[in-house]
PDB file of N, CA and C in Angstrom:
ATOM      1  N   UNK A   1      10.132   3.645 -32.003  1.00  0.00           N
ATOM      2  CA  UNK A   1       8.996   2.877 -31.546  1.00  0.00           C
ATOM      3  C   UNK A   1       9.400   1.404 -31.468  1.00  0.00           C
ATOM      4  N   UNK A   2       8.981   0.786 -30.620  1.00  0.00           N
ATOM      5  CA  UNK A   2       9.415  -0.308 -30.123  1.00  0.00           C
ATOM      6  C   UNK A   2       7.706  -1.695 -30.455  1.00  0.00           C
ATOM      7  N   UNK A   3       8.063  -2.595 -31.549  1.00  0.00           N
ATOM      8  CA  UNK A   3       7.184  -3.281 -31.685  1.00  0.00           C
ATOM      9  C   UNK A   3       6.827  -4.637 -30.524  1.00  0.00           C
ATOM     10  N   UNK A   4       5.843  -4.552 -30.265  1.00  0.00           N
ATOM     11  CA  UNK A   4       5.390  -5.648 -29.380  1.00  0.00           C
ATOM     12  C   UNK A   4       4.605  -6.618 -29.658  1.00  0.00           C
ATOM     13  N   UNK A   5       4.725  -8.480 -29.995  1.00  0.00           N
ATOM     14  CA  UNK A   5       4.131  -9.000 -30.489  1.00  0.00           C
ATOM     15  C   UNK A   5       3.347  -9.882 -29.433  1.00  0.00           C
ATOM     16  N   UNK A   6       1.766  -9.875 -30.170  1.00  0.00           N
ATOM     17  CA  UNK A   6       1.380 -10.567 -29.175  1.00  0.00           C
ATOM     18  C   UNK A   6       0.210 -11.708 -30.445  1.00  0.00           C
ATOM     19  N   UNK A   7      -0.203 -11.756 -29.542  1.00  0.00           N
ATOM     20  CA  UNK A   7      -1.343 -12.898 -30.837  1.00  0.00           C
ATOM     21  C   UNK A   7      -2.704 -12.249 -31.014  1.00  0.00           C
ATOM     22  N   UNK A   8      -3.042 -12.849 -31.995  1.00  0.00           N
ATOM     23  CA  UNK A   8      -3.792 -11.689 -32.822  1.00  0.00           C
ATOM     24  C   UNK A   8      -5.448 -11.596 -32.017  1.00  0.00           C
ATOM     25  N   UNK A   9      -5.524 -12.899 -31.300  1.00  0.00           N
ATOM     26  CA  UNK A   9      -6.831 -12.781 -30.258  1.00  0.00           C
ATOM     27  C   UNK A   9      -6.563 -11.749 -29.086  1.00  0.00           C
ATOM     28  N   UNK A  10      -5.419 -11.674 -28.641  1.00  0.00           N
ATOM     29  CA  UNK A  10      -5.431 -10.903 -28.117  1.00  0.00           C
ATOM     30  C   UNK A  10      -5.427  -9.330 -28.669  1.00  0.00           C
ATOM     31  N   UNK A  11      -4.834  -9.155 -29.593  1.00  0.00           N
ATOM     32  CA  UNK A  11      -4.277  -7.677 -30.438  1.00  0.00           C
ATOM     33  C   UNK A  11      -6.192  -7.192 -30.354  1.00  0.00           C
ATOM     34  N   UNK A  12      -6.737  -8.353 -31.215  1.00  0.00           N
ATOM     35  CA  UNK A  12      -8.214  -7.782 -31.125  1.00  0.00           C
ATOM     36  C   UNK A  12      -8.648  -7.388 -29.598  1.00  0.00           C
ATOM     37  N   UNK A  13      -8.742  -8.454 -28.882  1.00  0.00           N
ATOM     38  CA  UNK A  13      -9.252  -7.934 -27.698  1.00  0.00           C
ATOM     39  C   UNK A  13      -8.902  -6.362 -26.922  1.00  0.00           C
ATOM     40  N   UNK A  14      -7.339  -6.168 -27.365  1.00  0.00           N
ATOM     41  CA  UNK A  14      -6.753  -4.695 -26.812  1.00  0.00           C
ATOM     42  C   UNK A  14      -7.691  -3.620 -27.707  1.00  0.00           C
ATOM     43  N   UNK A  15      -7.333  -4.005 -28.996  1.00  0.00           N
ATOM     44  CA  UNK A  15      -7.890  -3.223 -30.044  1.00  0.00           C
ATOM     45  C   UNK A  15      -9.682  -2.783 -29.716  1.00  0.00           C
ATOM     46  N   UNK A  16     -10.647  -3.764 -29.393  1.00  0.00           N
ATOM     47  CA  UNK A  16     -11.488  -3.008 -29.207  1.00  0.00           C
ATOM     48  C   UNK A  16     -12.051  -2.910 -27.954  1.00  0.00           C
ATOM     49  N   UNK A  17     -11.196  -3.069 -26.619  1.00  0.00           N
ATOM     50  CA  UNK A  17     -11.037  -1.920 -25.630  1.00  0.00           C
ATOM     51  C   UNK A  17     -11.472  -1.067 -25.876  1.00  0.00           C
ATOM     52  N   UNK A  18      -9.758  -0.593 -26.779  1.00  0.00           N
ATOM     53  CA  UNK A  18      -8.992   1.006 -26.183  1.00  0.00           C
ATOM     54  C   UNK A  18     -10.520   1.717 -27.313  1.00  0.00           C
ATOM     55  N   UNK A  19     -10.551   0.815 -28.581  1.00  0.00           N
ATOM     56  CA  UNK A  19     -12.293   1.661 -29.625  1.00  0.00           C
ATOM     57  C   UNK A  19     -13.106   1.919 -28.548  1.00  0.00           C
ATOM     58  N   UNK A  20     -13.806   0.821 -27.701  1.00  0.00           N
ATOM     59  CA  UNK A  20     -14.770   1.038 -26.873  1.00  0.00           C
ATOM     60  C   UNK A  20     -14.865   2.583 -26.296  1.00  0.00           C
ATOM     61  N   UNK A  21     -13.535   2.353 -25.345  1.00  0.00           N
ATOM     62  CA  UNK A  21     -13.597   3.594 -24.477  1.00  0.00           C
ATOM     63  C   UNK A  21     -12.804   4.944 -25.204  1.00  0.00           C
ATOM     64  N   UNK A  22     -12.995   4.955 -26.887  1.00  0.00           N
ATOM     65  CA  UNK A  22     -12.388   6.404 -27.890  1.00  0.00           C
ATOM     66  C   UNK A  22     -10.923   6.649 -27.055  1.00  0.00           C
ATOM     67  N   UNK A  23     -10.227   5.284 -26.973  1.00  0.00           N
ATOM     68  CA  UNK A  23      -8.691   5.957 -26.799  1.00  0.00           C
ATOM     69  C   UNK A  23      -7.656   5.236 -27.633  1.00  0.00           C
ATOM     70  N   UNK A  24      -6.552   5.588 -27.754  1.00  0.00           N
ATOM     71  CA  UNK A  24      -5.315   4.658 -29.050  1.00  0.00           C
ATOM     72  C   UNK A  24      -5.307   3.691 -27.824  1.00  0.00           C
ATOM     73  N   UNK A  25      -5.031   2.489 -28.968  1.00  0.00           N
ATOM     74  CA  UNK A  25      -4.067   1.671 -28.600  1.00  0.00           C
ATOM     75  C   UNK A  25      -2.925   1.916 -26.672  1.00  0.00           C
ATOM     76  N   UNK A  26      -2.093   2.453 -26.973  1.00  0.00           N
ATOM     77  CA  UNK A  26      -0.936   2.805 -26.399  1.00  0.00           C
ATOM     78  C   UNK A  26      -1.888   3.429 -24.910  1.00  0.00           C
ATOM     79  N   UNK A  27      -2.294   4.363 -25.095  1.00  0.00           N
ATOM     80  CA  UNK A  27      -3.175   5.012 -24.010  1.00  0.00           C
ATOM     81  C   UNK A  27      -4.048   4.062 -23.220  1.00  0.00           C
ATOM     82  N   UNK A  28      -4.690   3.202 -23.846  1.00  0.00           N
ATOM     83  CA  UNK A  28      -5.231   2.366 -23.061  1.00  0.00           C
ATOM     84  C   UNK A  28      -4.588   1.529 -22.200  1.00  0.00           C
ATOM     85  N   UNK A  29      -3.625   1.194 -23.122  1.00  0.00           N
ATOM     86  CA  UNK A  29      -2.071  -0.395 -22.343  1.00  0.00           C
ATOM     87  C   UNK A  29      -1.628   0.805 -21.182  1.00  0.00           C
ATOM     88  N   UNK A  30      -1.697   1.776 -21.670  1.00  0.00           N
ATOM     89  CA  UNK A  30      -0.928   2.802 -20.338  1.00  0.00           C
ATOM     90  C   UNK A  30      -1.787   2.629 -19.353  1.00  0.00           C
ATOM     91  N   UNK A  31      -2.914   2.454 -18.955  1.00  0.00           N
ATOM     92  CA  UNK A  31      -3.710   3.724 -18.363  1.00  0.00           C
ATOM     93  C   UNK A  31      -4.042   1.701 -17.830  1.00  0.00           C
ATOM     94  N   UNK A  32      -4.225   0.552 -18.127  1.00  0.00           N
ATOM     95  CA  UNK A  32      -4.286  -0.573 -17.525  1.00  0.00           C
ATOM     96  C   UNK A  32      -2.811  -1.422 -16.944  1.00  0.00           C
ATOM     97  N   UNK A  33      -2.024  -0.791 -17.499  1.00  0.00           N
ATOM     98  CA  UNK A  33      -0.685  -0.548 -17.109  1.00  0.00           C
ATOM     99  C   UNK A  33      -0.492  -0.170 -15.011  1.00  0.00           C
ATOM    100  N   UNK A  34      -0.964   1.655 -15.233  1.00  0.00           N
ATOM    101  CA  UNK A  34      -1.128   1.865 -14.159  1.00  0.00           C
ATOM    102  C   UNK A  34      -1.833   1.568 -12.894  1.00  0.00           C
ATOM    103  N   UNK A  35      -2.973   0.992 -13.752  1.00  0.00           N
ATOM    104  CA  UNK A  35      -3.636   0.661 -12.912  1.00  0.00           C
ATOM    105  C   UNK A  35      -3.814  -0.851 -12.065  1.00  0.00           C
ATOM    106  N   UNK A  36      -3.051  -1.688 -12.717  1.00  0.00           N
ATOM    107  CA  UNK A  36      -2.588  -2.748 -12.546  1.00  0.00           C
ATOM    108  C   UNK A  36      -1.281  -2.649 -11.431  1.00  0.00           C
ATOM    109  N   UNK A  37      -0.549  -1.816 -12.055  1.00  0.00           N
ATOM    110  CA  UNK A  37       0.823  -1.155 -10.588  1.00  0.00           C
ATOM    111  C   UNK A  37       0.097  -0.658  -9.249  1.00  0.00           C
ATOM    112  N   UNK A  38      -1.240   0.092  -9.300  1.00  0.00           N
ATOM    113  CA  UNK A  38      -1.745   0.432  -8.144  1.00  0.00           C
ATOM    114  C   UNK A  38      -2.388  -0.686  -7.255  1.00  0.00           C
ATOM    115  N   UNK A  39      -2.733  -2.066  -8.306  1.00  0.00           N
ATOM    116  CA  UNK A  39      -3.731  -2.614  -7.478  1.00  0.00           C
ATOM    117  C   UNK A  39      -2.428  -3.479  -6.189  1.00  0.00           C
ATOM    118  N   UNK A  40      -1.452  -3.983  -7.363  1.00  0.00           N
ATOM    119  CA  UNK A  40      -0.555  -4.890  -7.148  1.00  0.00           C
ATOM    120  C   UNK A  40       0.472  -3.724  -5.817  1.00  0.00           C
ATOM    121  N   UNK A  41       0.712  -2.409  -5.441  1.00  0.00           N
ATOM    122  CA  UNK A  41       0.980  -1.719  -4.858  1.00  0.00           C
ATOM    123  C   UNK A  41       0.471  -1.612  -3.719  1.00  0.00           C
ATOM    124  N   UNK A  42      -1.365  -1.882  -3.821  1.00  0.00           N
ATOM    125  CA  UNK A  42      -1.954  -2.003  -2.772  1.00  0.00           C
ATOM    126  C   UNK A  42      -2.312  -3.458  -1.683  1.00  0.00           C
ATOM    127  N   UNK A  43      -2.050  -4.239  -2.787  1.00  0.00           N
ATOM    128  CA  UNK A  43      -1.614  -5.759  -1.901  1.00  0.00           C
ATOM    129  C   UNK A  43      -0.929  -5.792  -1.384  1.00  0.00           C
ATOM    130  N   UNK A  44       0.275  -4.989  -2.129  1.00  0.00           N
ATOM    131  CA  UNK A  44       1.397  -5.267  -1.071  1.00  0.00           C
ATOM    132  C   UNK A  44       1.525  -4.531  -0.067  1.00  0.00           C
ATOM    133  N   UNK A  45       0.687  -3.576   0.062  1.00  0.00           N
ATOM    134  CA  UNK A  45       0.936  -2.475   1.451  1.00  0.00           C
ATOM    135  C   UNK A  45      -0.196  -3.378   2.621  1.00  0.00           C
ATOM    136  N   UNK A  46      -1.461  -3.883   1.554  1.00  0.00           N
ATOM    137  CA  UNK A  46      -1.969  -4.578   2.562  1.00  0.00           C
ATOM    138  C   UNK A  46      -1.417  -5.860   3.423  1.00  0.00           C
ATOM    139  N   UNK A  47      -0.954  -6.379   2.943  1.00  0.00           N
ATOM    140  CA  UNK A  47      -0.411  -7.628   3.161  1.00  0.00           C
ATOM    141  C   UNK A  47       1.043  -7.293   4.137  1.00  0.00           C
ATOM    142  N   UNK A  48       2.242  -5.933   3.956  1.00  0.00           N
ATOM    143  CA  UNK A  48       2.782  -5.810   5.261  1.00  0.00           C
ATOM    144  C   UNK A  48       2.514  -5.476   6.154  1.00  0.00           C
ATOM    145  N   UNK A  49       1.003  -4.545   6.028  1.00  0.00           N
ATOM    146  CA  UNK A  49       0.693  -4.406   7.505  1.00  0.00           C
ATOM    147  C   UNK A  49      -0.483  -5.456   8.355  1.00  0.00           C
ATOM    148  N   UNK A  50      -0.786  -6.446   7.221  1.00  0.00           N
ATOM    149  CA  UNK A  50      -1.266  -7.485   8.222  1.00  0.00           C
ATOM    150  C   UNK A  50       0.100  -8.213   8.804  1.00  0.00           C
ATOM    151  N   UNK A  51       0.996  -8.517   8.223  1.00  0.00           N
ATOM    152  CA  UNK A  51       2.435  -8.952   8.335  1.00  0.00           C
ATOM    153  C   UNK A  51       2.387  -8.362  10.096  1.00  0.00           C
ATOM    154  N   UNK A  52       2.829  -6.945  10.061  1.00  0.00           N
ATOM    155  CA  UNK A  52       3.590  -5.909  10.783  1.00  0.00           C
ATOM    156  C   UNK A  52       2.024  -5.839  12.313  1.00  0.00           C
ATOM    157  N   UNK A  53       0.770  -5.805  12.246  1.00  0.00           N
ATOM    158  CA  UNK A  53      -0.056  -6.117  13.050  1.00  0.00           C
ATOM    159  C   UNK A  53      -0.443  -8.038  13.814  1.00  0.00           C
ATOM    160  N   UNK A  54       0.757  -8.412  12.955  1.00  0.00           N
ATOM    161  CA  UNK A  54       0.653  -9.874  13.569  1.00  0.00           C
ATOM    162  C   UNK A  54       1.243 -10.405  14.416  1.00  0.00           C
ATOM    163  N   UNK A  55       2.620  -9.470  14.855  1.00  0.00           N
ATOM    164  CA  UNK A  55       3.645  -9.466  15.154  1.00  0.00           C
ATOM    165  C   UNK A  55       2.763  -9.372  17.031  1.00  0.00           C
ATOM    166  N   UNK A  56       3.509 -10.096  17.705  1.00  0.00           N
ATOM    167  CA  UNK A  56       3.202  -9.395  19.125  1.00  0.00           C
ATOM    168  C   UNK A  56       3.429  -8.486  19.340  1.00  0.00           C
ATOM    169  N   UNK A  57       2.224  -7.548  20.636  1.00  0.00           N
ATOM    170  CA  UNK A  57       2.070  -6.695  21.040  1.00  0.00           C
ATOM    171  C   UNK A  57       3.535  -6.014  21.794  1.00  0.00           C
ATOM    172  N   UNK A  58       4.174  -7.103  22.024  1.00  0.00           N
ATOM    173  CA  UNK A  58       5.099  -6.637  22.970  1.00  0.00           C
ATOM    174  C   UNK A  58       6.652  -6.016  22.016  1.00  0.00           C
ATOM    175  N   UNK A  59       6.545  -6.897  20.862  1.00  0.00           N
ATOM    176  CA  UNK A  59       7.480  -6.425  19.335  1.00  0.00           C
ATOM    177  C   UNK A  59       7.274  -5.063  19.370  1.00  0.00           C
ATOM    178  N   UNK A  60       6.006  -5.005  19.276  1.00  0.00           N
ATOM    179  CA  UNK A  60       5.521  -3.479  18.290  1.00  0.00           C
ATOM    180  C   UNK A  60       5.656  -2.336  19.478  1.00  0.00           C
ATOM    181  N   UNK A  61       5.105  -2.903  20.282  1.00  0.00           N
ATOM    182  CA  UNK A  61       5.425  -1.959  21.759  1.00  0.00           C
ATOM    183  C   UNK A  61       6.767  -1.023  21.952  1.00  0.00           C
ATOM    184  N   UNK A  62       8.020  -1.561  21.431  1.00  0.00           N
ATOM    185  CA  UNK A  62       9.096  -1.072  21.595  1.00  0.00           C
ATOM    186  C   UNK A  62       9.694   0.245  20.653  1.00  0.00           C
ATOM    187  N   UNK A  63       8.145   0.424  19.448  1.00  0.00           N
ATOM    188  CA  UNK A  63       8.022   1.372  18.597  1.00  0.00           C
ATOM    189  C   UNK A  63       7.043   2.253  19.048  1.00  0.00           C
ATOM    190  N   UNK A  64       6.712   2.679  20.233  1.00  0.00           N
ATOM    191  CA  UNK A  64       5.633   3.072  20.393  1.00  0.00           C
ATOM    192  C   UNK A  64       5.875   4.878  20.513  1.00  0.00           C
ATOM    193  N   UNK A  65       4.505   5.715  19.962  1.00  0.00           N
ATOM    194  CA  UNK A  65       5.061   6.936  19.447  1.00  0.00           C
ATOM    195  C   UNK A  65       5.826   6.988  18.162  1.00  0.00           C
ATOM    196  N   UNK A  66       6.207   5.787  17.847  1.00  0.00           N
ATOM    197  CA  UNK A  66       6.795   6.459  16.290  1.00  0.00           C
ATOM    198  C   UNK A  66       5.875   5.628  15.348  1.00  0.00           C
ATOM    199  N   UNK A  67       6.643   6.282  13.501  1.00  0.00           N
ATOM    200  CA  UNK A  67       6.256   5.620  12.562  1.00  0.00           C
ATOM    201  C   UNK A  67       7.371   4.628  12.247  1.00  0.00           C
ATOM    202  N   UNK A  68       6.750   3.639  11.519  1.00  0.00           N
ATOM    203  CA  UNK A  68       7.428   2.358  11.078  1.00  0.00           C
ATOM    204  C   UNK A  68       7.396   2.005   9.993  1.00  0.00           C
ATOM    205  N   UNK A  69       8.645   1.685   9.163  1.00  0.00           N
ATOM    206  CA  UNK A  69       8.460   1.279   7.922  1.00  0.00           C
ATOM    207  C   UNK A  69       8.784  -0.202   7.546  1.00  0.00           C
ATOM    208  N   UNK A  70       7.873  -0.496   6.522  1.00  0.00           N
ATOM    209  CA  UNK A  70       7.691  -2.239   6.628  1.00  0.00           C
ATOM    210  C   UNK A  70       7.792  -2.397   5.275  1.00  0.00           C
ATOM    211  N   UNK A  71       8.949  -3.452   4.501  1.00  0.00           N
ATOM    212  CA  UNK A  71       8.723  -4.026   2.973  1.00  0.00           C
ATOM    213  C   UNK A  71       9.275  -5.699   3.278  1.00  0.00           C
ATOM    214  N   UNK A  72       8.440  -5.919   2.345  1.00  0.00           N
ATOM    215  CA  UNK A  72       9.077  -7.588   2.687  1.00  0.00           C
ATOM    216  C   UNK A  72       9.009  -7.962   3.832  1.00  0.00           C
ATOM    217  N   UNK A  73       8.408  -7.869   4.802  1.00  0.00           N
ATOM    218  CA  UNK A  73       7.964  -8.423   5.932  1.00  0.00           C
ATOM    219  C   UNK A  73       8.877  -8.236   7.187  1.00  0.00           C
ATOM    220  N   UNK A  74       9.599  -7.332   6.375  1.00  0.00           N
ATOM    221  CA  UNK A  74      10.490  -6.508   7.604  1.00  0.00           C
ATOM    222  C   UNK A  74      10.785  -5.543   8.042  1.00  0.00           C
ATOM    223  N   UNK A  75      11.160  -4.871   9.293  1.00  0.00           N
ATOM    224  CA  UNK A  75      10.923  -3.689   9.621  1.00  0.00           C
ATOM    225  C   UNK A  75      12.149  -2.868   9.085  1.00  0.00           C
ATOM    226  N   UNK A  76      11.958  -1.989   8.105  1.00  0.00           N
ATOM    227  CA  UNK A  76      13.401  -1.234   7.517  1.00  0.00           C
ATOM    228  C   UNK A  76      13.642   0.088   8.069  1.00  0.00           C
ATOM    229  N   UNK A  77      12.407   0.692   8.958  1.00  0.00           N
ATOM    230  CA  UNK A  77      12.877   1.560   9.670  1.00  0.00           C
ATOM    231  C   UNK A  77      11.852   2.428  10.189  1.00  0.00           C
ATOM    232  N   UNK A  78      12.483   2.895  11.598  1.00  0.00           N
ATOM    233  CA  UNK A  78      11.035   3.862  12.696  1.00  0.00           C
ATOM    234  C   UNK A  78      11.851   5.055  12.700  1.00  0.00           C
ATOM    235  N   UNK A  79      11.226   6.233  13.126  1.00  0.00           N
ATOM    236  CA  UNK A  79      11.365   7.325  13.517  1.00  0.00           C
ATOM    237  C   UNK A  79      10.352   8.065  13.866  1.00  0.00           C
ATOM    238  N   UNK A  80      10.514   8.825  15.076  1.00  0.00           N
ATOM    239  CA  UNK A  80       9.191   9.533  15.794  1.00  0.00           C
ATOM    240  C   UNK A  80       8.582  10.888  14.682  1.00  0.00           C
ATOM    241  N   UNK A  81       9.494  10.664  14.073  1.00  0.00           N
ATOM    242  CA  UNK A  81       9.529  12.386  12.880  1.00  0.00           C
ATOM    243  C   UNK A  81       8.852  11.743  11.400  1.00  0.00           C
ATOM    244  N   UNK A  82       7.984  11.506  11.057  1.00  0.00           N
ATOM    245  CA  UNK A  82       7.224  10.834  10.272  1.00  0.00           C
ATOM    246  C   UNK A  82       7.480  11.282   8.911  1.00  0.00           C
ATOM    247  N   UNK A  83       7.872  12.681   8.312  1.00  0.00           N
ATOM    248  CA  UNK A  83       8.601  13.333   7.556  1.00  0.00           C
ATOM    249  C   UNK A  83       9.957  13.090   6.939  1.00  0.00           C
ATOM    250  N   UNK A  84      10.444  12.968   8.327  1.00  0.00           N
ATOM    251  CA  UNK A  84      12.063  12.179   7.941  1.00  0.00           C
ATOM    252  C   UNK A  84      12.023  10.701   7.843  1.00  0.00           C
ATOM    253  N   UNK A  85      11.198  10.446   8.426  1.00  0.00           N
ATOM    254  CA  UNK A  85      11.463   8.488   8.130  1.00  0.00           C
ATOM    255  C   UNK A  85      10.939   8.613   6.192  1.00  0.00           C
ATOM    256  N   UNK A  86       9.580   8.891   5.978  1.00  0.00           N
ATOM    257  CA  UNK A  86       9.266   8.921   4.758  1.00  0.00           C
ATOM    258  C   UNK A  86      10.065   9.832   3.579  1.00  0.00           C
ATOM    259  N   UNK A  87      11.223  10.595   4.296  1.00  0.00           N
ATOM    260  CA  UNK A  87      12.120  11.129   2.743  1.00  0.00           C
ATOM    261  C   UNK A  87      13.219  10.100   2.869  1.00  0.00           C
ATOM    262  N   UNK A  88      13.541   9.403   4.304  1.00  0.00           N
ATOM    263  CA  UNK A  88      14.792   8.559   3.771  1.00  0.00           C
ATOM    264  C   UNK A  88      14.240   7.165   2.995  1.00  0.00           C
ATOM    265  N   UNK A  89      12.972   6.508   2.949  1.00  0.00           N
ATOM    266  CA  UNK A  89      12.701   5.439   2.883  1.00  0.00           C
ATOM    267  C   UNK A  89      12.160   6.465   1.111  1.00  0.00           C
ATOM    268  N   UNK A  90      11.508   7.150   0.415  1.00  0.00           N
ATOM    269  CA  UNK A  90      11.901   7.498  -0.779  1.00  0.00           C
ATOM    270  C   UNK A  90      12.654   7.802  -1.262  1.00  0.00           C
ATOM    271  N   UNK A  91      13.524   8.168  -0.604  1.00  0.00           N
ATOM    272  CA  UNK A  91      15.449   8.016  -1.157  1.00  0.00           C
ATOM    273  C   UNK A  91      15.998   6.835  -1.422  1.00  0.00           C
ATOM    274  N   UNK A  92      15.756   5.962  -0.331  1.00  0.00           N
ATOM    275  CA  UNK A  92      16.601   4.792  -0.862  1.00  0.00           C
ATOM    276  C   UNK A  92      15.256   3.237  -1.740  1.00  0.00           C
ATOM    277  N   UNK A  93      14.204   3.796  -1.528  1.00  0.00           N
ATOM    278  CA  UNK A  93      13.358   3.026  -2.140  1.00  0.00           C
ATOM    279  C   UNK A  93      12.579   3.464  -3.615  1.00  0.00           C
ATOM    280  N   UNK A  94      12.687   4.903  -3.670  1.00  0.00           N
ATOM    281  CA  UNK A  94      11.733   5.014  -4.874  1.00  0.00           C
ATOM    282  C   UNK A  94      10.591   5.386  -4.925  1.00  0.00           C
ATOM    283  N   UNK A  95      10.149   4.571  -5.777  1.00  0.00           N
ATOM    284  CA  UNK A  95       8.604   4.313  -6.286  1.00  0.00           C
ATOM    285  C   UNK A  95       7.971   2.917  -5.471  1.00  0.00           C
ATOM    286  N   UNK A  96       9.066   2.386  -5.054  1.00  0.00           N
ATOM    287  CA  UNK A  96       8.837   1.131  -4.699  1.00  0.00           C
ATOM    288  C   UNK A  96       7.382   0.974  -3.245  1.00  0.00           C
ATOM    289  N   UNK A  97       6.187   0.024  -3.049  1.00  0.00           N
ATOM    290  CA  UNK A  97       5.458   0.346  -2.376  1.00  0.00           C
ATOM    291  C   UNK A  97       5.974  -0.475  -0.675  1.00  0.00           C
ATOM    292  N   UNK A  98       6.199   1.235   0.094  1.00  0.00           N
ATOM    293  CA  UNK A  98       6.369   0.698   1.524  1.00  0.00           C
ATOM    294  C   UNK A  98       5.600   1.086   2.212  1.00  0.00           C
ATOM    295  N   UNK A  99       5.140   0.231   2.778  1.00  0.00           N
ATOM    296  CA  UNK A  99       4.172   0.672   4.563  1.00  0.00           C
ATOM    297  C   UNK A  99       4.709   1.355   5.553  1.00  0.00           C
ATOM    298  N   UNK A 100       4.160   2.706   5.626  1.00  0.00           N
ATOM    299  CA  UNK A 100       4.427   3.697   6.713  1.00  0.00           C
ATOM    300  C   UNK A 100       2.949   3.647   7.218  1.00  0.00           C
ATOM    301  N   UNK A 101       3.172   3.403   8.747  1.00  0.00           N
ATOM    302  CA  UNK A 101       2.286   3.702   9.391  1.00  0.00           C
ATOM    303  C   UNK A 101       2.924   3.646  10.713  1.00  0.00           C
ATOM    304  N   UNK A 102       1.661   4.069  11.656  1.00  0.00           N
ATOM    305  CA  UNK A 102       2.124   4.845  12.900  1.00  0.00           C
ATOM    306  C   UNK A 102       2.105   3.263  13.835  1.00  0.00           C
ATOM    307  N   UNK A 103       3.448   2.837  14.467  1.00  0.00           N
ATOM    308  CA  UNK A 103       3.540   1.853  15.125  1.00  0.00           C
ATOM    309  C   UNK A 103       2.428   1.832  16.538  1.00  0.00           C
ATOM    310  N   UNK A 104       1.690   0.787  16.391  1.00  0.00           N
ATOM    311  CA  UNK A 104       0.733   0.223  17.844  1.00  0.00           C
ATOM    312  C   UNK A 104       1.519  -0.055  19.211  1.00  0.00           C
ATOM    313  N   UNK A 105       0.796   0.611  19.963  1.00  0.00           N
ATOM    314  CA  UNK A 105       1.222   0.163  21.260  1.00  0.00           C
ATOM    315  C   UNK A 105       0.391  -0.392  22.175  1.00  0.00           C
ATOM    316  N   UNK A 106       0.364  -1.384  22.820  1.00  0.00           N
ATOM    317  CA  UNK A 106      -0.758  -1.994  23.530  1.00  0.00           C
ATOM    318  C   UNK A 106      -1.431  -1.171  24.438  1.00  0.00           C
ATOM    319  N   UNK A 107      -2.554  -1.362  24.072  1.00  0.00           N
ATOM    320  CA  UNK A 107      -3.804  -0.467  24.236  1.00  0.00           C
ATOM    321  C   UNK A 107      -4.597  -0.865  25.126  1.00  0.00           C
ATOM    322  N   UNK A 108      -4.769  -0.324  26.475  1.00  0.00           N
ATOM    323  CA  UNK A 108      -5.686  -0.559  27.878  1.00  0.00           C
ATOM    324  C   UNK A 108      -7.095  -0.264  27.265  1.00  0.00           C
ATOM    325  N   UNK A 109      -7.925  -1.969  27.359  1.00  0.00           N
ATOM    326  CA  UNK A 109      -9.198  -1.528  26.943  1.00  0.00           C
ATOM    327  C   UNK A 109     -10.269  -1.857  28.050  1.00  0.00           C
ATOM    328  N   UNK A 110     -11.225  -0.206  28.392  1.00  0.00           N
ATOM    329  CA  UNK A 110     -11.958  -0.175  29.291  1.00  0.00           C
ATOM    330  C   UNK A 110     -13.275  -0.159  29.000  1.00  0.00           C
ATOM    331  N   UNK A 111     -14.375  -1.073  29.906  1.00  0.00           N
ATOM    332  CA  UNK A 111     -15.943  -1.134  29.436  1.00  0.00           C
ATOM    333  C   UNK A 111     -16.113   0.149  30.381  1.00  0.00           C
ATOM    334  N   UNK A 112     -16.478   0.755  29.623  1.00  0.00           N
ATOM    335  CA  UNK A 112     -17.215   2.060  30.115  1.00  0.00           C
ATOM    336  C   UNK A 112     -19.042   1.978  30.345  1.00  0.00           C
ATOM    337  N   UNK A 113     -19.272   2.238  31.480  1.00  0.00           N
ATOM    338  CA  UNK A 113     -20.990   1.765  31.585  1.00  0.00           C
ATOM    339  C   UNK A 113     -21.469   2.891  32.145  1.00  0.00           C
ATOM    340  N   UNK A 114     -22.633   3.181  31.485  1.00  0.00           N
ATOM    341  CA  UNK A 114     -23.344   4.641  31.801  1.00  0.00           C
ATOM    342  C   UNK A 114     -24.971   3.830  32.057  1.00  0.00           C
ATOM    343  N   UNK A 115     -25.464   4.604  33.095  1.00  0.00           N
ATOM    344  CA  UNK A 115     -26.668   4.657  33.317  1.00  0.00           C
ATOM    345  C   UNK A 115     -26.957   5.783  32.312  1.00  0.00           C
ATOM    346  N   UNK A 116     -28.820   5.363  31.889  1.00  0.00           N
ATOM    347  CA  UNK A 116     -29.053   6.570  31.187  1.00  0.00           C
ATOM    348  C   UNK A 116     -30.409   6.772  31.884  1.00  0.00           C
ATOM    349  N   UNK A 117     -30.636   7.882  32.431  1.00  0.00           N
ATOM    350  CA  UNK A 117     -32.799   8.432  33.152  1.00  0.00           C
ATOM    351  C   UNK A 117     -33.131   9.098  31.995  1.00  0.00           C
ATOM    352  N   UNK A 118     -34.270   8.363  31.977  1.00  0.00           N
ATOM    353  CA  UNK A 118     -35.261   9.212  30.972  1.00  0.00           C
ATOM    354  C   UNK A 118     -36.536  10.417  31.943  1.00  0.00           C
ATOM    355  N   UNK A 119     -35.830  11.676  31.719  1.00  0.00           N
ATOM    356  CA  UNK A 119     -36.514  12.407  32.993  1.00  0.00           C
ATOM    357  C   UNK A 119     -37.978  12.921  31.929  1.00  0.00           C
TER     358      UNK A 119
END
């Protein structure tokens, strides 16, 4: 077991958490642990694909039909096979959080106008 020192305002504050919600110590640091990795996981997926949607239409265009993978604000890799792009990018990445999503292609947008009779 590995001791961890922290100060004792805080030790209390952990301490009656984890009482609050009937869990140890350890279980609680876990379980805000994880959940702290998910939030910070999800910024960052948000934040490359505002990155990766900021990019001109005409960038992204040249991916069009495939998926794209985005970390750090760069494109690490497309493939039309969405399966294989996502086992090589968990092979060489991990756990680590990357943006797969299906690359945009500029999109013809039409006003569609309907009469409607009320018979």
């Amino acid at each position: 077991m590995t001791v961890l020192q922290v100060s004792e305002t805080l030790a209390e504050a952990i301490r009656y958490e984890a009482e609050t919600r009937a869990q140890s110590i350890e279980d609680f640091l876990a379980i805000v642990l994880r959940r702290e990795r998910t939030l910070a996981d999800r910024r960052k997926i948000e934040e490359e694909q505002d990155w990766w949607l900021s990019l001109p239409l005409s960038e992204r265009a040249q991916y069009e039909g495939q998926f794209v993978a985005v970390h750090n604000r760069r494109l690490i890799d497309h493939d039309r096979d969405e399966l294989a792009l996502r086992r090589r990018v968990r092979s060489k990445y991990e756990k680590t959080a990357v943006l797969l999503m299906p690359a945009e292609r500029p999109r013809e947008i039409r006003e569609v106008c309907q009469t409607w009779r009320r018979d």
